[in-house]
N, C-alpha and C. Protein backbone atom coordinates (compact mmCIF):
# COMPACT_ATOMS: atom_id res chain seq x y z
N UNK A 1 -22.21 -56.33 22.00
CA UNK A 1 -22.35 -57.60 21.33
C UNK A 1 -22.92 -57.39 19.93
N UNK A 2 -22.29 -57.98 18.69
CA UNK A 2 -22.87 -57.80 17.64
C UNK A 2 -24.16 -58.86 17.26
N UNK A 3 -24.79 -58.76 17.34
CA UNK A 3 -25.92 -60.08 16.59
C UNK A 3 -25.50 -60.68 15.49
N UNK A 4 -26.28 -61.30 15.72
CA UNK A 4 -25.80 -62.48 14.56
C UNK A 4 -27.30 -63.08 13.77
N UNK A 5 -27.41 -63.48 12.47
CA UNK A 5 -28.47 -63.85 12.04
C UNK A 5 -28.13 -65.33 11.97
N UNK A 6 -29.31 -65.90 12.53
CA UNK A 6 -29.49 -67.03 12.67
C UNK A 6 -30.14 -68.17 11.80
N UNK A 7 -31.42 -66.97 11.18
CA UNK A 7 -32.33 -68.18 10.31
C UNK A 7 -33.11 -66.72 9.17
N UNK A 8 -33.21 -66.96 8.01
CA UNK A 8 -33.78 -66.26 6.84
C UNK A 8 -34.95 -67.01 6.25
N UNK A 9 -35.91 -66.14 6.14
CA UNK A 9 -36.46 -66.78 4.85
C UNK A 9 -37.16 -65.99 4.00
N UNK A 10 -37.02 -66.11 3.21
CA UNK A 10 -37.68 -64.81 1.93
C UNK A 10 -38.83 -64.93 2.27
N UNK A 11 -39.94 -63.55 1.87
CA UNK A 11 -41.21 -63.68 2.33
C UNK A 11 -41.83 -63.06 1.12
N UNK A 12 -41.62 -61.85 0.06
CA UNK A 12 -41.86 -61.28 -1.17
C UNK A 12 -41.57 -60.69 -1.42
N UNK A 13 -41.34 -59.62 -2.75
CA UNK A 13 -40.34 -58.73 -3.25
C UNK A 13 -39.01 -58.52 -2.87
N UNK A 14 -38.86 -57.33 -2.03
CA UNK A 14 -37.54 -57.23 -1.63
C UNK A 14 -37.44 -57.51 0.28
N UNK A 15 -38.62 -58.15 1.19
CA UNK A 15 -39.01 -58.38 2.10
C UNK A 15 -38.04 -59.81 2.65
N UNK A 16 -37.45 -59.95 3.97
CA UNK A 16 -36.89 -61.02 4.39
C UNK A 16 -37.39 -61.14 5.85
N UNK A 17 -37.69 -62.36 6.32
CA UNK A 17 -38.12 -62.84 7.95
C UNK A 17 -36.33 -63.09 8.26
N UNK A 18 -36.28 -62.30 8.95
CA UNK A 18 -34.38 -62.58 9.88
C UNK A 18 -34.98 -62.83 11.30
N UNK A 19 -34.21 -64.06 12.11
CA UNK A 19 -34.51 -64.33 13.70
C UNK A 19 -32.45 -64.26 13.90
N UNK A 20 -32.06 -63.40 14.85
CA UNK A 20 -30.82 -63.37 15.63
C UNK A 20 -31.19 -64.15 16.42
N UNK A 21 -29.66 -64.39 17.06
CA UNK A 21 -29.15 -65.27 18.29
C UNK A 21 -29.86 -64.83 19.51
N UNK A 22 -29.95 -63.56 19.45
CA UNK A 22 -30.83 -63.06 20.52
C UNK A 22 -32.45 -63.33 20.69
N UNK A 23 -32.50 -63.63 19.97
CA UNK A 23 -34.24 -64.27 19.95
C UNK A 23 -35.06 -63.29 19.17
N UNK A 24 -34.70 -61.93 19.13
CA UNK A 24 -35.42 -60.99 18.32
C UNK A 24 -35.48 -61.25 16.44
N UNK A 25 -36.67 -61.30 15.75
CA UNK A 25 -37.01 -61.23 14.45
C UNK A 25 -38.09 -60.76 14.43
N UNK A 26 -38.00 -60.39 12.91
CA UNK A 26 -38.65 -59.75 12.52
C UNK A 26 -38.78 -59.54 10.45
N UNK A 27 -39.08 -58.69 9.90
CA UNK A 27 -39.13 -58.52 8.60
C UNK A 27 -38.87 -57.10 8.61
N UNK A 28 -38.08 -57.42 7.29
CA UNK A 28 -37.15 -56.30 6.81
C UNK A 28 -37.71 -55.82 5.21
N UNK A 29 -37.84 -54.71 5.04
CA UNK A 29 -37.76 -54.95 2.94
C UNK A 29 -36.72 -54.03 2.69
N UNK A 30 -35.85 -54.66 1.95
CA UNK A 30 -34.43 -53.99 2.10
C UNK A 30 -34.72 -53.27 0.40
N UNK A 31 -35.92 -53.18 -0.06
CA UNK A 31 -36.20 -52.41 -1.62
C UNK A 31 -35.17 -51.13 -1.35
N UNK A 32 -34.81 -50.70 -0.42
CA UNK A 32 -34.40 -49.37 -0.30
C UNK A 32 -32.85 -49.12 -0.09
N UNK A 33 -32.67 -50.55 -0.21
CA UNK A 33 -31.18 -50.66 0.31
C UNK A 33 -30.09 -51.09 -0.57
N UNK A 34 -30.50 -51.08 -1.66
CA UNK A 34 -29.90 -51.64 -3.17
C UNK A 34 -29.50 -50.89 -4.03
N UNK A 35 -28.44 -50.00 -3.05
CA UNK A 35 -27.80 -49.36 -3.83
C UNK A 35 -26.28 -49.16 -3.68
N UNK A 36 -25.60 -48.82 -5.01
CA UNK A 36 -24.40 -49.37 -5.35
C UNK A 36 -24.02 -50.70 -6.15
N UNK A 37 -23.13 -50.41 -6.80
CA UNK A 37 -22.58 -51.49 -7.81
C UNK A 37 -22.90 -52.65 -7.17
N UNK A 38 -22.77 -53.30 -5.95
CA UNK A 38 -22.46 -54.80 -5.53
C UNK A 38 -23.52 -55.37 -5.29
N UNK A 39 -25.00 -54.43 -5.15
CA UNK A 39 -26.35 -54.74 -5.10
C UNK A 39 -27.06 -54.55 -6.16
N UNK A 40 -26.70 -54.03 -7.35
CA UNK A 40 -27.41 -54.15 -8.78
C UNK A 40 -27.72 -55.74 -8.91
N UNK A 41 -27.07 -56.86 -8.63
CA UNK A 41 -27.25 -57.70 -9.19
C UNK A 41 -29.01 -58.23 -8.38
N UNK A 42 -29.08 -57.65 -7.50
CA UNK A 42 -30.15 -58.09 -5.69
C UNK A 42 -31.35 -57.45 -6.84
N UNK A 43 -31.43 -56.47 -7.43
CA UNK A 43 -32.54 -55.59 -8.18
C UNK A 43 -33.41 -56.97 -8.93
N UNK A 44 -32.83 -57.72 -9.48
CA UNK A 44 -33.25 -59.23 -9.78
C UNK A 44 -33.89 -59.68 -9.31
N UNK A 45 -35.21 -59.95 -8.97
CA UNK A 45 -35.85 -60.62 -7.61
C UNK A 45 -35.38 -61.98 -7.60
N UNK A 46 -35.26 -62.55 -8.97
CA UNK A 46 -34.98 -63.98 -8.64
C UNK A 46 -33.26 -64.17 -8.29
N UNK A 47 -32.84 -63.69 -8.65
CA UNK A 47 -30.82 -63.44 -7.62
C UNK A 47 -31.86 -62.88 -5.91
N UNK A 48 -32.15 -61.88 -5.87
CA UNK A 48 -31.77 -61.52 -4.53
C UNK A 48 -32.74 -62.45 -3.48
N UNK A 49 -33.52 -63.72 -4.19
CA UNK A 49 -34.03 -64.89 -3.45
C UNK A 49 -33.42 -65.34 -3.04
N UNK A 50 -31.70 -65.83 -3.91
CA UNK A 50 -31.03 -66.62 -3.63
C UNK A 50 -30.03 -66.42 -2.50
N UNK A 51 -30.21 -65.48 -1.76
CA UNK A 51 -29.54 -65.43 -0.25
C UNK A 51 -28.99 -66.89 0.78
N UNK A 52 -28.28 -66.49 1.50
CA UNK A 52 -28.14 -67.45 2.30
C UNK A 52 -27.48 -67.24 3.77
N UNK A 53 -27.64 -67.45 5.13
CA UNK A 53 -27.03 -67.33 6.13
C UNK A 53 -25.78 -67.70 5.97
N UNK A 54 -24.84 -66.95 6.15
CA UNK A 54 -23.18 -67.03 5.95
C UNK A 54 -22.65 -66.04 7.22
N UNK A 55 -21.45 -66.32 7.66
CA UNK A 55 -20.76 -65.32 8.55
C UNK A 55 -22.06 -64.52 9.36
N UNK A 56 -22.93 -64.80 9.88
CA UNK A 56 -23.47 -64.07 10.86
C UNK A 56 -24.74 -62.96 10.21
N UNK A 57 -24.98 -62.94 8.74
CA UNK A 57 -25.29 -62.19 8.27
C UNK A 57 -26.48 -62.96 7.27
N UNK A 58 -26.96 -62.16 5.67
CA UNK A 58 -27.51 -62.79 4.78
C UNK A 58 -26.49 -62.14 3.90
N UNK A 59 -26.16 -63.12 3.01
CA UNK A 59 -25.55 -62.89 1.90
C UNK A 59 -25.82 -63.60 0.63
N UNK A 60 -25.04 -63.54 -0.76
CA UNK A 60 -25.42 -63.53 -1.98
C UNK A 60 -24.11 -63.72 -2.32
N UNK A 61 -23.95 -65.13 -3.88
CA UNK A 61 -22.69 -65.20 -4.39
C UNK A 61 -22.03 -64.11 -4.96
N UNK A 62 -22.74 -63.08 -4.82
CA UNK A 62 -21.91 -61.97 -5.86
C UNK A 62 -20.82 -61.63 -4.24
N UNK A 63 -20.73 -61.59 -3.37
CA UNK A 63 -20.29 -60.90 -2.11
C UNK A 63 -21.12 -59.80 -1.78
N UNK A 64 -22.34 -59.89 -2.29
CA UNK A 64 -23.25 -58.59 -1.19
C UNK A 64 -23.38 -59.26 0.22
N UNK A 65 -23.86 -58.53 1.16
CA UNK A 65 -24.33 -58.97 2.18
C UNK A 65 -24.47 -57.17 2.90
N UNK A 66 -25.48 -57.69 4.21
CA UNK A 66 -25.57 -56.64 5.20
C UNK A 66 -25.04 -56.63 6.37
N UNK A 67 -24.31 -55.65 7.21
CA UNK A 67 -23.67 -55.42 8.15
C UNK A 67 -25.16 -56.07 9.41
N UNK A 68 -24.72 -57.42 10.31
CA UNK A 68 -25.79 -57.52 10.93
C UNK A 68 -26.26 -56.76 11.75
N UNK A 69 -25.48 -56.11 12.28
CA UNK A 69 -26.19 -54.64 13.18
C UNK A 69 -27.13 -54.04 12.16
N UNK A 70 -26.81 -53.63 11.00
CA UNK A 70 -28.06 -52.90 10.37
C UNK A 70 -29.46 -53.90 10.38
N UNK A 71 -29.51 -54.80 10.21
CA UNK A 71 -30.20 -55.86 9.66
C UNK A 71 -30.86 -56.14 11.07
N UNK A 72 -30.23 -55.77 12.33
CA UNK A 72 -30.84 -56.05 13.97
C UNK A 72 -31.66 -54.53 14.20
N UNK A 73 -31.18 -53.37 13.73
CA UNK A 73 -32.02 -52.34 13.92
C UNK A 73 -33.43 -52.25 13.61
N UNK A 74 -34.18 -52.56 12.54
CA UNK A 74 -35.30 -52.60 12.01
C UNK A 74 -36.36 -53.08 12.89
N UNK A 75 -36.09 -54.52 13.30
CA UNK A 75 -37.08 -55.21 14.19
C UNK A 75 -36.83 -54.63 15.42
N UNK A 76 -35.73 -54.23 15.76
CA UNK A 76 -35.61 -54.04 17.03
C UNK A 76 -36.47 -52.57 17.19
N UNK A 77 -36.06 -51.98 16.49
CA UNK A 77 -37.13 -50.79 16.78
C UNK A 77 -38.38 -50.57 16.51
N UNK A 78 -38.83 -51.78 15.86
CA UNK A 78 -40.55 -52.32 15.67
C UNK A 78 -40.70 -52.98 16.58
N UNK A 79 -39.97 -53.38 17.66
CA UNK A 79 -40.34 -54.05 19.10
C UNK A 79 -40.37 -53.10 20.16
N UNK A 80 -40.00 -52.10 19.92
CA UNK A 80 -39.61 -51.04 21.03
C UNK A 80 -40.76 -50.50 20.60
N UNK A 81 -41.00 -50.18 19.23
CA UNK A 81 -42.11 -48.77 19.43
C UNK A 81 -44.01 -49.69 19.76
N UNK A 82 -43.86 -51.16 19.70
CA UNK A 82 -44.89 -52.14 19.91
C UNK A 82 -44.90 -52.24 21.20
N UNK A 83 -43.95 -52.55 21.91
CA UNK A 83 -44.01 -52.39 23.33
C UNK A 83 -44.29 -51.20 24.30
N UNK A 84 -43.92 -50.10 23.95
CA UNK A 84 -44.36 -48.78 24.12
C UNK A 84 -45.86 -48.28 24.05
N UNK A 85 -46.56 -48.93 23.22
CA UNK A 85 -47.75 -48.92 22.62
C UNK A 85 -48.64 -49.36 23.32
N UNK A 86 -48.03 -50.91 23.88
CA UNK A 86 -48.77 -51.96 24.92
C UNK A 86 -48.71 -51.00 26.21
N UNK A 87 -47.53 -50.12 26.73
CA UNK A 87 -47.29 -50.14 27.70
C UNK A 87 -48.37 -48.59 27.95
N UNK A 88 -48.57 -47.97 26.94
CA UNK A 88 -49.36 -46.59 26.55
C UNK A 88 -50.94 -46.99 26.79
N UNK A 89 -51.20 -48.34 26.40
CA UNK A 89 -52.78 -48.44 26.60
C UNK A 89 -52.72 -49.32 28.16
N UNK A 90 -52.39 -49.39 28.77
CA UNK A 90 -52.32 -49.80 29.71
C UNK A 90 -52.80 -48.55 30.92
């Protein structure tokens, strides 16, 4: 099943709160991910505010956007290694 992003909201710099269909969110800072021609314009802080939930994803009028599987990995593996943690002091 691919996820899907459900709800965005900018939080600072290059940082976004994403919640999927699946119930999992979390925060992302995609500073690291802005690269290539179609994301120069995202380097802008005030363009790469202007995001918006489209097709399952976050995207930008230029046609950037992120593959939502990438965009589901981050939190998801900040929930796994948090839960692990809980399950370690236990």
């Amino acid at each position: 099943m691919i996820p899907h992003v459900v709800e965005a909201e900018y939080i600072s710099g290059y940082k976004i709160w994403l919640r999927f269909d699946d119930g999992l969110s979390g925060e992302l800072d995609l500073s690291g991910e802005l690269d290539g021609p179609i994301f120069e314009p995202l380097k802008d802080l005030s363009y790469f505010r202007r995001f918006s939930v489209r097709y399952n994803t976050i995207s930008w009028d230029n046609g950037a956007d992120f593959a939502p599987e990438f965009l589901w990995e981050k939190p998801a593996q900040q929930q796994a290694s948090t839960d692990s943690q809980k399950t370690a002091r236990r």
